[in-house]
Protein backbone atom coordinates (compact mmCIF):
# COMPACT_ATOMS: atom_id res chain seq x y z
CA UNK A 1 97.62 83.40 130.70
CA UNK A 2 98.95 86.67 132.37
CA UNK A 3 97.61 84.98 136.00
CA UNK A 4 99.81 81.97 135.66
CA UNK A 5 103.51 81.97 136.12
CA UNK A 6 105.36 81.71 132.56
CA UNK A 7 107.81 79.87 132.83
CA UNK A 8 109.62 76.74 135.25
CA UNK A 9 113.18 76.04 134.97
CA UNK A 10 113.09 72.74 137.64
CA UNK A 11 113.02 70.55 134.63
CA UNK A 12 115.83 72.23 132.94
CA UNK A 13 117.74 72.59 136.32
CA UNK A 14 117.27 68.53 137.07
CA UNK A 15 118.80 67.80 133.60
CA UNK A 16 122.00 70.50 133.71
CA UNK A 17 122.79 69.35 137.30
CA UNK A 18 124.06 72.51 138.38
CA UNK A 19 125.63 73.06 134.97
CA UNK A 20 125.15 76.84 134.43
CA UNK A 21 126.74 76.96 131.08
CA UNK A 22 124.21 74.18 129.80
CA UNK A 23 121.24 75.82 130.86
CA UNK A 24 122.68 79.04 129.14
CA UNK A 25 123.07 77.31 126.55
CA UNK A 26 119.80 75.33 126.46
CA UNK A 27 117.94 79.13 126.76
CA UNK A 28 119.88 80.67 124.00
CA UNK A 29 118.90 77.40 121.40
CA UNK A 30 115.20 78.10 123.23
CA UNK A 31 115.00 81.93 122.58
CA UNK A 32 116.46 80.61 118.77
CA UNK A 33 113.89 78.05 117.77
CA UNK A 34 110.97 79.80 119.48
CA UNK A 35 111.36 83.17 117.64
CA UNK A 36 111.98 81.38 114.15
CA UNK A 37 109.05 79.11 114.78
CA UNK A 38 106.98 82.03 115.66
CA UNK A 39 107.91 83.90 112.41
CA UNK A 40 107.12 81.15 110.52
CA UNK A 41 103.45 80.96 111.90
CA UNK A 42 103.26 84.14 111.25
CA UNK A 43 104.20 83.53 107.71
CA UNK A 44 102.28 80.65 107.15
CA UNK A 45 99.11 81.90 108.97
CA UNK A 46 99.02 84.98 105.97
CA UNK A 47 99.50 82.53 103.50
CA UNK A 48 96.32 80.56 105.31
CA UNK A 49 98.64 76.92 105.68
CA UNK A 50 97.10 75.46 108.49
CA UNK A 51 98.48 72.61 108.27
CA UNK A 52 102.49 74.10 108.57
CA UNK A 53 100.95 75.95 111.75
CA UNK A 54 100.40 72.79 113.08
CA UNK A 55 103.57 71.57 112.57
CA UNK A 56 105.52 74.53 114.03
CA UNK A 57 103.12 74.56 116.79
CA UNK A 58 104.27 71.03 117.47
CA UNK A 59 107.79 72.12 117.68
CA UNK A 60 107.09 75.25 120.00
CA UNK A 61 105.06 73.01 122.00
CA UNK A 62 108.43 70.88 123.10
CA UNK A 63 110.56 74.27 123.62
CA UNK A 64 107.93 75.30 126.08
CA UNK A 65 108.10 72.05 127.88
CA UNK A 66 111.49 72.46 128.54
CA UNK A 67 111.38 76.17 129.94
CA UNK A 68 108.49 74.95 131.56
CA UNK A 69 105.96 76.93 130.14
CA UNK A 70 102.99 74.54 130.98
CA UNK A 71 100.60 76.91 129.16
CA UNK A 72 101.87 77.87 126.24
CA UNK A 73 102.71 74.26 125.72
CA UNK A 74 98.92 73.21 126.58
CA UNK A 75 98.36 76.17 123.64
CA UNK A 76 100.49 74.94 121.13
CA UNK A 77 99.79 71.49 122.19
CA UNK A 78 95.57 72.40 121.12
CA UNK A 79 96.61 74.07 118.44
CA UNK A 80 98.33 70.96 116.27
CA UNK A 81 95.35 68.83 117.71
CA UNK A 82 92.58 70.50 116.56
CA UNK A 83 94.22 71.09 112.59
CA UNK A 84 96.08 68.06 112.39
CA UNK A 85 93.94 64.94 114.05
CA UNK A 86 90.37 66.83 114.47
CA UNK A 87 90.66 69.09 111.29
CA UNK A 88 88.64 71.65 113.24
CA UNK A 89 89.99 75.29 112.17
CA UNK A 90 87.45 76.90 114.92
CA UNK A 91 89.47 79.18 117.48
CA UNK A 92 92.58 78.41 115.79
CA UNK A 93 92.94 81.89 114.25
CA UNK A 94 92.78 83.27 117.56
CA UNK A 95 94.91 80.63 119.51
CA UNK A 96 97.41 81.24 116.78
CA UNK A 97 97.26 84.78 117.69
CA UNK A 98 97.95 84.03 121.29
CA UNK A 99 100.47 81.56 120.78
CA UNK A 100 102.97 84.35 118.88
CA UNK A 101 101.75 87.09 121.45
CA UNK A 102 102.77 85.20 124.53
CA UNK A 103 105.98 83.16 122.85
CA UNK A 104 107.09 86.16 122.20
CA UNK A 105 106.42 87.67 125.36
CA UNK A 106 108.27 84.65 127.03
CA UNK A 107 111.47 85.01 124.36
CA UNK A 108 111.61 88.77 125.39
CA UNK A 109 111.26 87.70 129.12
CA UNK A 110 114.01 85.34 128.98
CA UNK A 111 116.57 87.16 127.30
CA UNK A 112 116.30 89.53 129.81
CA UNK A 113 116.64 87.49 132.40
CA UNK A 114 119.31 85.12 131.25
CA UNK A 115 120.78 86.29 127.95
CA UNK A 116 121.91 89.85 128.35
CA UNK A 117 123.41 89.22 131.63
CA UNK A 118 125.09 86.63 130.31
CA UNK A 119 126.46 88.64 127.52
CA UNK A 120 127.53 91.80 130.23
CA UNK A 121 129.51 89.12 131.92
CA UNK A 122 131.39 88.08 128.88
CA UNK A 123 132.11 91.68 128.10
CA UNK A 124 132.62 92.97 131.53
């Protein structure tokens, strides 16, 4: 995934319509539900509940569509297919793994980019 670009913000820039605030806003709830979505796989993946992977990957896979994170979406998105509707637990270990590796990479990425300059400005 490190050869494709992250992230897209034209679909989140279409629906704010110039609205900084909202698309501040919009990246703090992302940066939110990713990270606590990601600790729950986590959880859940040491506690071997496949099924609540699933599930959470189902939510992360929406958060990356709207950041536009095409592949981590696709990820997510092949995660909740193969436990949920083709109960096939091959790769999913792994996929898992990559999921919370580059989520988190993207959370990190983001709140540097948006989140603490956001937060200087308030302060400053």
């Amino acid at each position: 995934m490190m050869d494709r670009k992250l992230y897209n913000l034209k679909r989140l820039e279409e629906i704010a319509q110039g609205d900084q605030g909202f698309i501040l806003d919009m990246v703090n709830i992302f940066v939110e539900n990713v990270t606590a979505e990601i600790g729950n796989i986590l959880s859940y993946k040491t506690e071997g509940n496949w099924k609540s992977i699933a599930e959470s990957a189902h939510k992360l896979a929406s958060n990356f569509a709207y950041l536009g994170a095409n592949a981590l979406h696709d990820l997510a998105a092949n995660i909740e297919k193969k436990v949920i509707y083709e109960n096939n637990l091959t790769g999913v270990a792994e996929k898992t793994d990559q999921l919370c590796q580059e989520g988190t990479r993207l959370v990190d990425l983001v709140k540097k980019i948006f989140v603490l300059p956001a937060l200087i400005d308030m302060i400053g």
